[in-house]
PDB file of N, CA and C in Angstrom:
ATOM      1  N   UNK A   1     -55.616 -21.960  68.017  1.00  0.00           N
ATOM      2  CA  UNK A   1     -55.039 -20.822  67.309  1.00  0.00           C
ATOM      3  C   UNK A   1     -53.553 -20.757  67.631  1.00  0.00           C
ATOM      4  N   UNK A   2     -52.976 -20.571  66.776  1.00  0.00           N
ATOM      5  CA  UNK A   2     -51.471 -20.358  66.701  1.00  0.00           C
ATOM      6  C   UNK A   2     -51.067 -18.932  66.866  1.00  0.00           C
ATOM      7  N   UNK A   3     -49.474 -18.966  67.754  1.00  0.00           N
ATOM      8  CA  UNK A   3     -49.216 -17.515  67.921  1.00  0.00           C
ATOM      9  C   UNK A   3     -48.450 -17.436  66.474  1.00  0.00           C
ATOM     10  N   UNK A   4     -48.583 -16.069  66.516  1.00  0.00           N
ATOM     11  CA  UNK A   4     -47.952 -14.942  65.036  1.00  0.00           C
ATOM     12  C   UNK A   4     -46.320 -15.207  65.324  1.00  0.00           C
ATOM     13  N   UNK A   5     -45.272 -15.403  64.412  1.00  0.00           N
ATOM     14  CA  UNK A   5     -44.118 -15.032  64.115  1.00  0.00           C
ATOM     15  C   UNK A   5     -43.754 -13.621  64.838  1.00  0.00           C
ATOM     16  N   UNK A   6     -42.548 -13.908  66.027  1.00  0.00           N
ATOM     17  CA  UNK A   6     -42.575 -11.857  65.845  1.00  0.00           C
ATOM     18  C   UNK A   6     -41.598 -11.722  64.366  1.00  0.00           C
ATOM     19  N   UNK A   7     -41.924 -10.332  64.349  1.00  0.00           N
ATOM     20  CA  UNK A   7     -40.895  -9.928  63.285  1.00  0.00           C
ATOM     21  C   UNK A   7     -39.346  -9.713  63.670  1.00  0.00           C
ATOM     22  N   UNK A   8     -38.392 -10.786  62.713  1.00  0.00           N
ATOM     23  CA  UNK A   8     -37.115 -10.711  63.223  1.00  0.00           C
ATOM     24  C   UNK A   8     -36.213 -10.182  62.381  1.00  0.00           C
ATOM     25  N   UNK A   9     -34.931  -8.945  62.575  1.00  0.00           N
ATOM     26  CA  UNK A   9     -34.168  -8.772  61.655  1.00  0.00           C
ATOM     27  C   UNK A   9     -32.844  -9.260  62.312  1.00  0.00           C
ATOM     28  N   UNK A  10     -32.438 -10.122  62.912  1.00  0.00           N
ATOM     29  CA  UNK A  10     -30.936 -10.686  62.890  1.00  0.00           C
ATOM     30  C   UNK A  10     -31.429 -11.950  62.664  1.00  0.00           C
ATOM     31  N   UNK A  11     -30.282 -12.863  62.378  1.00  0.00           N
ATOM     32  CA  UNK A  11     -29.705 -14.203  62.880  1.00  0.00           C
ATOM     33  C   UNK A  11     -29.900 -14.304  63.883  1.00  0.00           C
ATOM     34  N   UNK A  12     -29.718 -13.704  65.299  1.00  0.00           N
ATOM     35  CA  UNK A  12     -29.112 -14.076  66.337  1.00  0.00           C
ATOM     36  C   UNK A  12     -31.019 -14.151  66.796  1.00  0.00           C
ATOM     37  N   UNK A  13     -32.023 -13.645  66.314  1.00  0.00           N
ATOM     38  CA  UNK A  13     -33.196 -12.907  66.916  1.00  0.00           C
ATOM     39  C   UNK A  13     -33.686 -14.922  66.343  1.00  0.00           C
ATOM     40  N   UNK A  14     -33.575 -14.734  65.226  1.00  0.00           N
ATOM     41  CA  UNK A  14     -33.877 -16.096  64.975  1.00  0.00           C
ATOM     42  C   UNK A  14     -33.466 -17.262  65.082  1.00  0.00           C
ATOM     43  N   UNK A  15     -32.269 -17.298  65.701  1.00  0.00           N
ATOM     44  CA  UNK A  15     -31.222 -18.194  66.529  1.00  0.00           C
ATOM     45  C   UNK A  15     -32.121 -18.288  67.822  1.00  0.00           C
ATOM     46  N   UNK A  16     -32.447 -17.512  68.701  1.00  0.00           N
ATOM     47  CA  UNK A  16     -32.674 -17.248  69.943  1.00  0.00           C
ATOM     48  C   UNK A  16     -34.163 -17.928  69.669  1.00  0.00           C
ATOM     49  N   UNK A  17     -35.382 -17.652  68.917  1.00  0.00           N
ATOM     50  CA  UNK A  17     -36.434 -18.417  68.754  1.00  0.00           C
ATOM     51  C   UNK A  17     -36.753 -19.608  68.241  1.00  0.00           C
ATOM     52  N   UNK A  18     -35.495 -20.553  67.424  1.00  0.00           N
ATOM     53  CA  UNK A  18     -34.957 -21.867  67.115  1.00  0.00           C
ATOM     54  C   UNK A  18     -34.758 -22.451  68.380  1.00  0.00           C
ATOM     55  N   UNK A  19     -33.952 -21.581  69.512  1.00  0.00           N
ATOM     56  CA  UNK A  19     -33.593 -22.510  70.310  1.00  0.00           C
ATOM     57  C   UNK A  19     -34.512 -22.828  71.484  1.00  0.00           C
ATOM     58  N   UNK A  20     -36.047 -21.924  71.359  1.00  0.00           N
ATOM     59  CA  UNK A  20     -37.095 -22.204  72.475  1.00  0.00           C
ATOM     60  C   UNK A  20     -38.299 -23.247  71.808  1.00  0.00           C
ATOM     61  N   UNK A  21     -39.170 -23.516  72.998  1.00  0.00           N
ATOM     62  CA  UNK A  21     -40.403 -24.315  72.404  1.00  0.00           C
ATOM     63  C   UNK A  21     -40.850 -23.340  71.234  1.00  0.00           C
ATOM     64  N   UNK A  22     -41.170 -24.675  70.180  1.00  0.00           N
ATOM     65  CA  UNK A  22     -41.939 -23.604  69.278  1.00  0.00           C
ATOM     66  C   UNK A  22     -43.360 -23.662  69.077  1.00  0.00           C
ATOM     67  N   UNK A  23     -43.954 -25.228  69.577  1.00  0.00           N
ATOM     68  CA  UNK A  23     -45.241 -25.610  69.872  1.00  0.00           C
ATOM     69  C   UNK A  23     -46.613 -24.709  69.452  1.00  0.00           C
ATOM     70  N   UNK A  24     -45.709 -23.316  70.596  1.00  0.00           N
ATOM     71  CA  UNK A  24     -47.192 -22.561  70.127  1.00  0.00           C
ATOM     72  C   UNK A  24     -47.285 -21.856  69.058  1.00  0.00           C
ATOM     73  N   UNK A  25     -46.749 -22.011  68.060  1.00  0.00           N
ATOM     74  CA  UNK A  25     -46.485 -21.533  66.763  1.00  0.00           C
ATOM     75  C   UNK A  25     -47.330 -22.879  65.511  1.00  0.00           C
ATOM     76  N   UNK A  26     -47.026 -23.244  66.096  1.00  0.00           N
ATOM     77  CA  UNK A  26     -47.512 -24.768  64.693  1.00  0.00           C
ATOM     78  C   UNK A  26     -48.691 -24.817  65.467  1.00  0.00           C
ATOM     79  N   UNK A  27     -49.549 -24.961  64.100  1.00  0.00           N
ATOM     80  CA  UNK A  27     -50.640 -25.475  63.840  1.00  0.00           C
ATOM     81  C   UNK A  27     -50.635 -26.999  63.496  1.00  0.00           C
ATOM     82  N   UNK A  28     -51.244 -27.685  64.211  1.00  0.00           N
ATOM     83  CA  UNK A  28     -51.120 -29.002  63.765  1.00  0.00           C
ATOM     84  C   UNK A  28     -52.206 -29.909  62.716  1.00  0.00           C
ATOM     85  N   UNK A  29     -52.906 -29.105  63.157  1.00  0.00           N
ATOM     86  CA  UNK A  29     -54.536 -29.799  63.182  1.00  0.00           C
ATOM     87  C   UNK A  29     -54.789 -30.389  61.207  1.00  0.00           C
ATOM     88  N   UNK A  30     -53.769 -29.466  60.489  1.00  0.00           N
ATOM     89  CA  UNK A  30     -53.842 -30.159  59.540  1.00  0.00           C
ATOM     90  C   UNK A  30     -52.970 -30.410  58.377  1.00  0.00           C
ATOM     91  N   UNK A  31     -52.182 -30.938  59.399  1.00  0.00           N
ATOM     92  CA  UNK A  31     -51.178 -31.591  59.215  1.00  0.00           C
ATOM     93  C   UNK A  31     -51.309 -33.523  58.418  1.00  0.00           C
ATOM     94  N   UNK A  32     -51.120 -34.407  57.549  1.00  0.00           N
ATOM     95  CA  UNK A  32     -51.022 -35.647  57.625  1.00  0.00           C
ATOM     96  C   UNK A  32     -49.746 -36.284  57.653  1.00  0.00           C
ATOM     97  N   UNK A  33     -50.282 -37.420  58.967  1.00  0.00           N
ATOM     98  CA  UNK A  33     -48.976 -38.562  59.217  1.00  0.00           C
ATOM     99  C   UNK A  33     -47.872 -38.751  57.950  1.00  0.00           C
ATOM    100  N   UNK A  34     -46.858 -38.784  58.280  1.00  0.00           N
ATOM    101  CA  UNK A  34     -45.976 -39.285  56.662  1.00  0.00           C
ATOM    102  C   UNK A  34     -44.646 -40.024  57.558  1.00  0.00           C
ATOM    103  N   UNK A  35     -45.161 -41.071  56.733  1.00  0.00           N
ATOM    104  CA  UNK A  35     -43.614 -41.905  57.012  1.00  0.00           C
ATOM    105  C   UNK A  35     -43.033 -42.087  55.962  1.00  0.00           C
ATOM    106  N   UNK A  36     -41.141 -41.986  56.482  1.00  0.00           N
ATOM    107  CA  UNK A  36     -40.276 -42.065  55.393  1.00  0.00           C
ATOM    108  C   UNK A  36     -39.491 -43.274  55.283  1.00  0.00           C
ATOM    109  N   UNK A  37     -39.127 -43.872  53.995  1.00  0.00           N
ATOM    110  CA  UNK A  37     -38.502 -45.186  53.759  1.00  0.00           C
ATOM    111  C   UNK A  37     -37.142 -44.603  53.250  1.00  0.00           C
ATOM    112  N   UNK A  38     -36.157 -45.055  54.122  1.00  0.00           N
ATOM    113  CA  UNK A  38     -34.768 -45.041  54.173  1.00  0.00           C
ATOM    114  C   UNK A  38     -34.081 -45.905  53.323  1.00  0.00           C
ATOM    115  N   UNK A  39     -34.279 -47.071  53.685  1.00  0.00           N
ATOM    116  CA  UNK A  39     -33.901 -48.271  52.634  1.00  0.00           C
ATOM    117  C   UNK A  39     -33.907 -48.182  51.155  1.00  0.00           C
ATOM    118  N   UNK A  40     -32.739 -48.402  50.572  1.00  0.00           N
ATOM    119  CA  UNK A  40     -33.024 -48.558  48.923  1.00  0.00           C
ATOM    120  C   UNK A  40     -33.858 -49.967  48.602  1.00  0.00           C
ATOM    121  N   UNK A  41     -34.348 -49.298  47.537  1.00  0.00           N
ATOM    122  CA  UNK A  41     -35.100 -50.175  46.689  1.00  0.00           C
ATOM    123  C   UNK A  41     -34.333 -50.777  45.792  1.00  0.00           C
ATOM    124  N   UNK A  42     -33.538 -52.355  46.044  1.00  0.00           N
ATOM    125  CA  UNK A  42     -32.837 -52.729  45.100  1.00  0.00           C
ATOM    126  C   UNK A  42     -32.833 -53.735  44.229  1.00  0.00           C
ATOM    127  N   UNK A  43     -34.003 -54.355  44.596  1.00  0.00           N
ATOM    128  CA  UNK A  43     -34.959 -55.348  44.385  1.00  0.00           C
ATOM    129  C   UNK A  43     -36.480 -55.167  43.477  1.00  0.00           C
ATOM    130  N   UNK A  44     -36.344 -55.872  42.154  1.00  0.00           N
ATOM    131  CA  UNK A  44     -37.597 -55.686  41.716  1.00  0.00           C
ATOM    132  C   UNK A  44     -38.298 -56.671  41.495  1.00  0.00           C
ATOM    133  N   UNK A  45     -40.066 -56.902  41.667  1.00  0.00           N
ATOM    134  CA  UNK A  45     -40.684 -58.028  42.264  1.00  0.00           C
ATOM    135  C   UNK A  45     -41.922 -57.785  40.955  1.00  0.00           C
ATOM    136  N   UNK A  46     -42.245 -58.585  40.320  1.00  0.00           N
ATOM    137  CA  UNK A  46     -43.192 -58.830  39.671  1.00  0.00           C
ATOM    138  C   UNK A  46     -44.436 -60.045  40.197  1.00  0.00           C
ATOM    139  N   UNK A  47     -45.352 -59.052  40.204  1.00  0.00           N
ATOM    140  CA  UNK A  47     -46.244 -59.975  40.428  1.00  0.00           C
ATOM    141  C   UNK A  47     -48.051 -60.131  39.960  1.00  0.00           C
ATOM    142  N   UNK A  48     -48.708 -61.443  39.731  1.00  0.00           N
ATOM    143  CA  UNK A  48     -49.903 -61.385  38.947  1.00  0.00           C
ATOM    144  C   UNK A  48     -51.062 -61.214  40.768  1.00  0.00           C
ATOM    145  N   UNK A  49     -52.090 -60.690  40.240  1.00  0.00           N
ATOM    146  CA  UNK A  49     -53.102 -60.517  41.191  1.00  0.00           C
ATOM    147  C   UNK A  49     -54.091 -60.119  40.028  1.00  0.00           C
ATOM    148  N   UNK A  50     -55.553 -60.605  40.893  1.00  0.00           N
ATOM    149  CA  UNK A  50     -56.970 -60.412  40.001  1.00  0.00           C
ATOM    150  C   UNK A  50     -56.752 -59.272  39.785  1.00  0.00           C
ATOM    151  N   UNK A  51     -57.889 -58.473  38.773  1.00  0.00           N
ATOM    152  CA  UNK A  51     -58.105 -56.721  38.364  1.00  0.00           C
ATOM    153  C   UNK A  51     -58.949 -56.255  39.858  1.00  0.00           C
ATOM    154  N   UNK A  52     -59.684 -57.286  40.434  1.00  0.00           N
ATOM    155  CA  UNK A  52     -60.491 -56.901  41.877  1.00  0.00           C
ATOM    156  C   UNK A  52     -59.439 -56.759  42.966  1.00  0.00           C
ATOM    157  N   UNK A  53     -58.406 -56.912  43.114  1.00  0.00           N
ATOM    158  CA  UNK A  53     -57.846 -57.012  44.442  1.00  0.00           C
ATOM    159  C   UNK A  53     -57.124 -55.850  44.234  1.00  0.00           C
ATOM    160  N   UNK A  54     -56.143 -55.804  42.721  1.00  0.00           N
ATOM    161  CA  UNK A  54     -55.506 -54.501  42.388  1.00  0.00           C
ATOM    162  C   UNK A  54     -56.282 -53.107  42.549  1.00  0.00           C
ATOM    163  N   UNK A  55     -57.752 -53.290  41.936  1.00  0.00           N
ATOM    164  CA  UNK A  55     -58.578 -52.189  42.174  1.00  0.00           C
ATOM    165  C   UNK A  55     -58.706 -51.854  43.706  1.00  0.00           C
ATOM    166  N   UNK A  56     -58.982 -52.290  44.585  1.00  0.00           N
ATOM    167  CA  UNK A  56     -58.986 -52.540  45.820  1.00  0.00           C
ATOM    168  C   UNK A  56     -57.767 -52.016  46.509  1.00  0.00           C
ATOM    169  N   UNK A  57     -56.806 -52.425  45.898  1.00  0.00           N
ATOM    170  CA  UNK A  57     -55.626 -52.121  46.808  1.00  0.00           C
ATOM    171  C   UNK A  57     -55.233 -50.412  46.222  1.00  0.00           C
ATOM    172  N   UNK A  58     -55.170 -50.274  45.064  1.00  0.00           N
ATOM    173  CA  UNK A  58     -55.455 -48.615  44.591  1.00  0.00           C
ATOM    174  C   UNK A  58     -56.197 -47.855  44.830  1.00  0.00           C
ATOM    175  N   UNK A  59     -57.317 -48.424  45.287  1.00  0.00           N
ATOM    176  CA  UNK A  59     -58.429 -47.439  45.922  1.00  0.00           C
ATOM    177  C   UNK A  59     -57.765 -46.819  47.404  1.00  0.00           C
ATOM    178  N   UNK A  60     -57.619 -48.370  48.243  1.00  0.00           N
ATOM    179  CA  UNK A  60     -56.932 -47.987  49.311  1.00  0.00           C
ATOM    180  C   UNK A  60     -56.215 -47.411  49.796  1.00  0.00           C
ATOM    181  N   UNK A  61     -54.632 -47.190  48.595  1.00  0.00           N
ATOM    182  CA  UNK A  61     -53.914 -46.585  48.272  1.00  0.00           C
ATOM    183  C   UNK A  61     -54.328 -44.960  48.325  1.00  0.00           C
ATOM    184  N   UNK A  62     -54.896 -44.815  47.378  1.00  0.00           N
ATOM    185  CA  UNK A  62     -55.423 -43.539  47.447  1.00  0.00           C
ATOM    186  C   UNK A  62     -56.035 -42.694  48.031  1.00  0.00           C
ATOM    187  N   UNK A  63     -56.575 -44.104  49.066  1.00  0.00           N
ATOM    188  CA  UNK A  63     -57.695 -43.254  50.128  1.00  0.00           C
ATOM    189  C   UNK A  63     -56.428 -42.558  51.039  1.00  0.00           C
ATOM    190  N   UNK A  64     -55.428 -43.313  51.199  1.00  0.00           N
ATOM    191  CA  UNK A  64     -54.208 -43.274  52.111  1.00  0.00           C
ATOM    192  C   UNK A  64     -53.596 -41.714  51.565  1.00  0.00           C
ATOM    193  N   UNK A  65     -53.788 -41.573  50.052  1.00  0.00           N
ATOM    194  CA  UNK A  65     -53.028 -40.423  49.329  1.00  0.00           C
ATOM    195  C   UNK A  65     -51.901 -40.872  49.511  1.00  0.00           C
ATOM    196  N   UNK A  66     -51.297 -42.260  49.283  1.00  0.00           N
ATOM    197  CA  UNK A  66     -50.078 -42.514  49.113  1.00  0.00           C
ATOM    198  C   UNK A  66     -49.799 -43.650  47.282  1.00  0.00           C
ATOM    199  N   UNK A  67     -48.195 -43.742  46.637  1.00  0.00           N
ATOM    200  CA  UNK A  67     -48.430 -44.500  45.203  1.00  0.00           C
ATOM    201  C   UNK A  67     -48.902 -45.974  46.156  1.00  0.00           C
ATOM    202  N   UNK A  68     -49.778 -46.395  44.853  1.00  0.00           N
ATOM    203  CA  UNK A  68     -50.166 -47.916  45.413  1.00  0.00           C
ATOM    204  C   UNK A  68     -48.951 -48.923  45.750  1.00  0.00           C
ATOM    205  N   UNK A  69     -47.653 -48.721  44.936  1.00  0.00           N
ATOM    206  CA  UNK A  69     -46.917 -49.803  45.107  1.00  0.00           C
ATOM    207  C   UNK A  69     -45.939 -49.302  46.418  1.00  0.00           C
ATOM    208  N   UNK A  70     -46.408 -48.355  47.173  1.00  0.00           N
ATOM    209  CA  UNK A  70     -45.415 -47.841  48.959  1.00  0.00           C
ATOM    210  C   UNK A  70     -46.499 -48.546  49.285  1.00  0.00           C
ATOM    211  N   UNK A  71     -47.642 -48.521  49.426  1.00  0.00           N
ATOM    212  CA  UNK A  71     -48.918 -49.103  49.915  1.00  0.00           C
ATOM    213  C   UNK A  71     -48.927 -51.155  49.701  1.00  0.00           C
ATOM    214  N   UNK A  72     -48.556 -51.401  48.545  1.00  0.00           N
ATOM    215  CA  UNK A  72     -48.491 -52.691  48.687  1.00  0.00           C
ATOM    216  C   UNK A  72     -46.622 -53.152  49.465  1.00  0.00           C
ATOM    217  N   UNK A  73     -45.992 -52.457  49.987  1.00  0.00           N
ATOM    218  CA  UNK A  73     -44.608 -52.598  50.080  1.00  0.00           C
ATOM    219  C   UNK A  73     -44.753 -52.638  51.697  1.00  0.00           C
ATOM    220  N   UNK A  74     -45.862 -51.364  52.064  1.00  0.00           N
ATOM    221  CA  UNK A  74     -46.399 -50.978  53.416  1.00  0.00           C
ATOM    222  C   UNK A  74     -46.965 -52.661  53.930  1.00  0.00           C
ATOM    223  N   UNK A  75     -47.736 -53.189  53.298  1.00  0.00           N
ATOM    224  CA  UNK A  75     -48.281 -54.197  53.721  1.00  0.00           C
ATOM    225  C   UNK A  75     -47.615 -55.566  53.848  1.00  0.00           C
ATOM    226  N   UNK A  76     -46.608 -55.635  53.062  1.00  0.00           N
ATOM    227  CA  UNK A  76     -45.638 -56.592  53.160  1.00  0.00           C
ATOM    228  C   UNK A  76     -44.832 -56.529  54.191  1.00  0.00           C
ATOM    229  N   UNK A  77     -44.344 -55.120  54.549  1.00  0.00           N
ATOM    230  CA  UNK A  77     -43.499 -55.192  55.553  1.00  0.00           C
ATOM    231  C   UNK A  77     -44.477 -55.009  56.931  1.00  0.00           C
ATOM    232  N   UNK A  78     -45.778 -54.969  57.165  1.00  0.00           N
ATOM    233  CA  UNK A  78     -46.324 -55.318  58.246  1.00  0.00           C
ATOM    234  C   UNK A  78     -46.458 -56.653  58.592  1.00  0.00           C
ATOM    235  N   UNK A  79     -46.722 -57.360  57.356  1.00  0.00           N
ATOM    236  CA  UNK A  79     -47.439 -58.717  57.276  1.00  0.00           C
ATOM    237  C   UNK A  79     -45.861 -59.611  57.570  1.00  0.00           C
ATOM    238  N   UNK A  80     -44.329 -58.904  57.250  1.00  0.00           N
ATOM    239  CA  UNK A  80     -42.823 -60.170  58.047  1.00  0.00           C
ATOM    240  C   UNK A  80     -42.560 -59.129  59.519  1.00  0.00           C
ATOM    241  N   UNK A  81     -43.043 -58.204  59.841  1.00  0.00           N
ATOM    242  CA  UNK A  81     -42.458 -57.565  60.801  1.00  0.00           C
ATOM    243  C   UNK A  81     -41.990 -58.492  62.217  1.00  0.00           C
ATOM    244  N   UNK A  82     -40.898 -58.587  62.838  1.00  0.00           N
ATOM    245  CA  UNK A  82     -40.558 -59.355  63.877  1.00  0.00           C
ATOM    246  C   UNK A  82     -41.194 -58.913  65.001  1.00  0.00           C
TER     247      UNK A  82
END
């Protein structure tokens, strides 16, 4: 369980609770992981694959709740990572 917000009327009230732990305030529990891609996309890649592997990889995709083509981009850059 998360603590309640107090009620604040300055800046300074909410300055002063910015600048402590806020931990016990957030709820985490349902929350999902998200990673962000910085890099431009400047490069465009065409490519053929069966209707089974595409289905497959969109399913996956989705199971992830992420677009399939961050998901096939995700896997590329695991599969050269140094």
């Amino acid at each position: 369980m998360s603590k309640r917000l107090p009620k604040m009327t300055s800046d300074k009230q909410v300055e002063g609770l910015l600048d402590g732990d806020l931990t016990g305030y957030l709820n985490t529990s349902n929350f999902t992981p998200m990673t962000f891609e910085f890099e431009a996309k400047d490069k465009v890649v065409n490519l053929r694959m069966s209707q089974g592997l595409f289905e497959r990889v969109r399913d996956e995709a989705s199971r992830r709740k992420i677009p399939y083509q961050r998901f096939i981009r995700q896997a590329l850059e695991k599969a050269v990572k140094s």
